[in-house]
Protein backbone atom coordinates (compact mmCIF):
# COMPACT_ATOMS: atom_id res chain seq x y z
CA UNK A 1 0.00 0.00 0.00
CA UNK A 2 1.18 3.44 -1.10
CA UNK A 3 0.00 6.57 0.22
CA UNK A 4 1.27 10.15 -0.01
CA UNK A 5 1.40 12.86 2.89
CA UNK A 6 3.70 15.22 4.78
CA UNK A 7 5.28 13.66 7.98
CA UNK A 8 7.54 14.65 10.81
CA UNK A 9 8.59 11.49 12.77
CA UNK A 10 9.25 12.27 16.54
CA UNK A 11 12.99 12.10 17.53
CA UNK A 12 14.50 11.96 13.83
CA UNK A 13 15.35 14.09 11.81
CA UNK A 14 13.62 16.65 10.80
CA UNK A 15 12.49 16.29 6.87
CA UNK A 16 10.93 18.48 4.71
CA UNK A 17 9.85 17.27 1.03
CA UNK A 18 8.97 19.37 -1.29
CA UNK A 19 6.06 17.12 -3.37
CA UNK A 20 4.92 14.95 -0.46
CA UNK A 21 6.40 11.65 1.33
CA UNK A 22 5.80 8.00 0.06
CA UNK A 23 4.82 5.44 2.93
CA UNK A 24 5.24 1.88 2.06
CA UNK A 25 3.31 -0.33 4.80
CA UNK A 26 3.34 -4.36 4.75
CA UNK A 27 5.24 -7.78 4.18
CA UNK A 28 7.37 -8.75 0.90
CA UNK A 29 6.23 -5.74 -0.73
CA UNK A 30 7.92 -5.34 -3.79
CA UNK A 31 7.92 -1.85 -5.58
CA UNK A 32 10.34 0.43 -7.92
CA UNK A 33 8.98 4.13 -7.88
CA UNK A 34 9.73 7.69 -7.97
CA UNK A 35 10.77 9.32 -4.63
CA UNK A 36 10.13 12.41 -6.20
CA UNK A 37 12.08 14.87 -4.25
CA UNK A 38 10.10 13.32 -1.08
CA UNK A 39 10.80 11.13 2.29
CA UNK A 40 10.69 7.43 1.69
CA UNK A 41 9.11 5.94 4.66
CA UNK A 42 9.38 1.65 4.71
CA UNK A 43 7.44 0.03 7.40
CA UNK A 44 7.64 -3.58 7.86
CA UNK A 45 9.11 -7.08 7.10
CA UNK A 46 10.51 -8.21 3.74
CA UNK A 47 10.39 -5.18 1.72
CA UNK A 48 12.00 -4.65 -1.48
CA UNK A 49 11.98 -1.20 -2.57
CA UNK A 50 13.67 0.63 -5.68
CA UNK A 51 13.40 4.12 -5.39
CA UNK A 52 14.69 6.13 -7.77
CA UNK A 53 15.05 9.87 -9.13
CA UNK A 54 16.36 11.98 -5.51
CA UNK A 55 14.79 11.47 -1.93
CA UNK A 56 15.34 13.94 0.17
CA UNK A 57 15.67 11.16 3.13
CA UNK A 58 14.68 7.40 3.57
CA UNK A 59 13.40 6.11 6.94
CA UNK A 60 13.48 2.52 7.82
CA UNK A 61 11.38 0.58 10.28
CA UNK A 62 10.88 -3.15 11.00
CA UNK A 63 13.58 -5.87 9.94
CA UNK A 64 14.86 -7.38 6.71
CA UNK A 65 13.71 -4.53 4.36
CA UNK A 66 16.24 -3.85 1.32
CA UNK A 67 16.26 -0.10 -0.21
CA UNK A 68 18.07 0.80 -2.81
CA UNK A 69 17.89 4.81 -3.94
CA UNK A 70 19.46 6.56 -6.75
CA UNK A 71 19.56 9.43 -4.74
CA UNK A 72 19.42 10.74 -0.90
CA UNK A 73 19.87 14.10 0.04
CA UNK A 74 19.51 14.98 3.63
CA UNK A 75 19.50 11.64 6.08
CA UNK A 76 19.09 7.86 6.04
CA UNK A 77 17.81 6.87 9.56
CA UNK A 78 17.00 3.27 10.24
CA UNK A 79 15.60 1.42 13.05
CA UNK A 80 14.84 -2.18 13.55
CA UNK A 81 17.52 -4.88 12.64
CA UNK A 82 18.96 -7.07 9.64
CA UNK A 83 18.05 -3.70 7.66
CA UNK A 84 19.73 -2.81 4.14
CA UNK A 85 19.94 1.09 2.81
CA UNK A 86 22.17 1.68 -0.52
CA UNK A 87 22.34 4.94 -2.02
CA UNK A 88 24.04 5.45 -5.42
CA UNK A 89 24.83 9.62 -5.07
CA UNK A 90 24.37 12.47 -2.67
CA UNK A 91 26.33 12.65 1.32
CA UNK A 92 22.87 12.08 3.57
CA UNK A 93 23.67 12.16 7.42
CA UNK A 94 23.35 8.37 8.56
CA UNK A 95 21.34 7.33 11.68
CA UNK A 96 21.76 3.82 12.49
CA UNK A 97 19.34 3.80 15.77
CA UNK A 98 19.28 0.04 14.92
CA UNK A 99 23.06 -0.59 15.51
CA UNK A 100 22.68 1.74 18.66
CA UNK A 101 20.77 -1.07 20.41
CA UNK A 102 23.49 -3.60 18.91
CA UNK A 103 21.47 -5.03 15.80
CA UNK A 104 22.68 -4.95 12.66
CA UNK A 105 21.61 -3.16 9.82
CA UNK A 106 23.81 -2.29 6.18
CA UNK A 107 24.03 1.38 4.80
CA UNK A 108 26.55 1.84 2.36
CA UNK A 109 27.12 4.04 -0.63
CA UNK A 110 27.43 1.73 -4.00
CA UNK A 111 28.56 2.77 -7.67
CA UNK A 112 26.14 4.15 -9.49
């Protein structure tokens, strides 16, 4: 399930997008779209998302999700554990509140 609206998550980051956020909700989804200048939210188990164009931050919640974005501007935060973030281009501010609590989650930079 995809729905669109503006967001401000409670103790991270503060993100502003310019044409809306994306929220992606469930188990095993499996989606490519357009973050559109927008937050990527991922809630959930199992989620495969390709997001391309430029987000101007993904945010991660649940365990065994795998993102892959052309493009993050601002911040990658990620909770939960056994999490995967790759970003192809831009220098977002990582928050691995995961890995704070000892579980292990992946965000790296890859070649575009």
């Amino acid at each position: 399930m995809v729905t669109a609206s503006a967001v401000l998550l409670g103790g991270a980051p503060a993100a502003h997008a310019i044409n809306g956020d994306t929220h992606i909700t469930g188990q095993g989804v499996v989606q490519t779209l357009d973050c559109n200048n927008g937050t990527l939210h991922v809630n959930g188990t199992a989620n495969q998302i390709n997001a391309l164009g430029t987000c101007w931050a993904v945010t991660v919640q649940g365990s065994s999700n795998v993102i892959v974005a052309d493009n993050v501007i601002n911040d990658i935060t990620v909770y939960g554990w056994d999490q995967t973030v790759l970003y192809k281009n831009g220098a977002p501010i990582v928050w691995d509140r995961g890995r704070e609590l000892g579980m292990t989650n992946r965000i790296n930079q890859v070649p575009a």
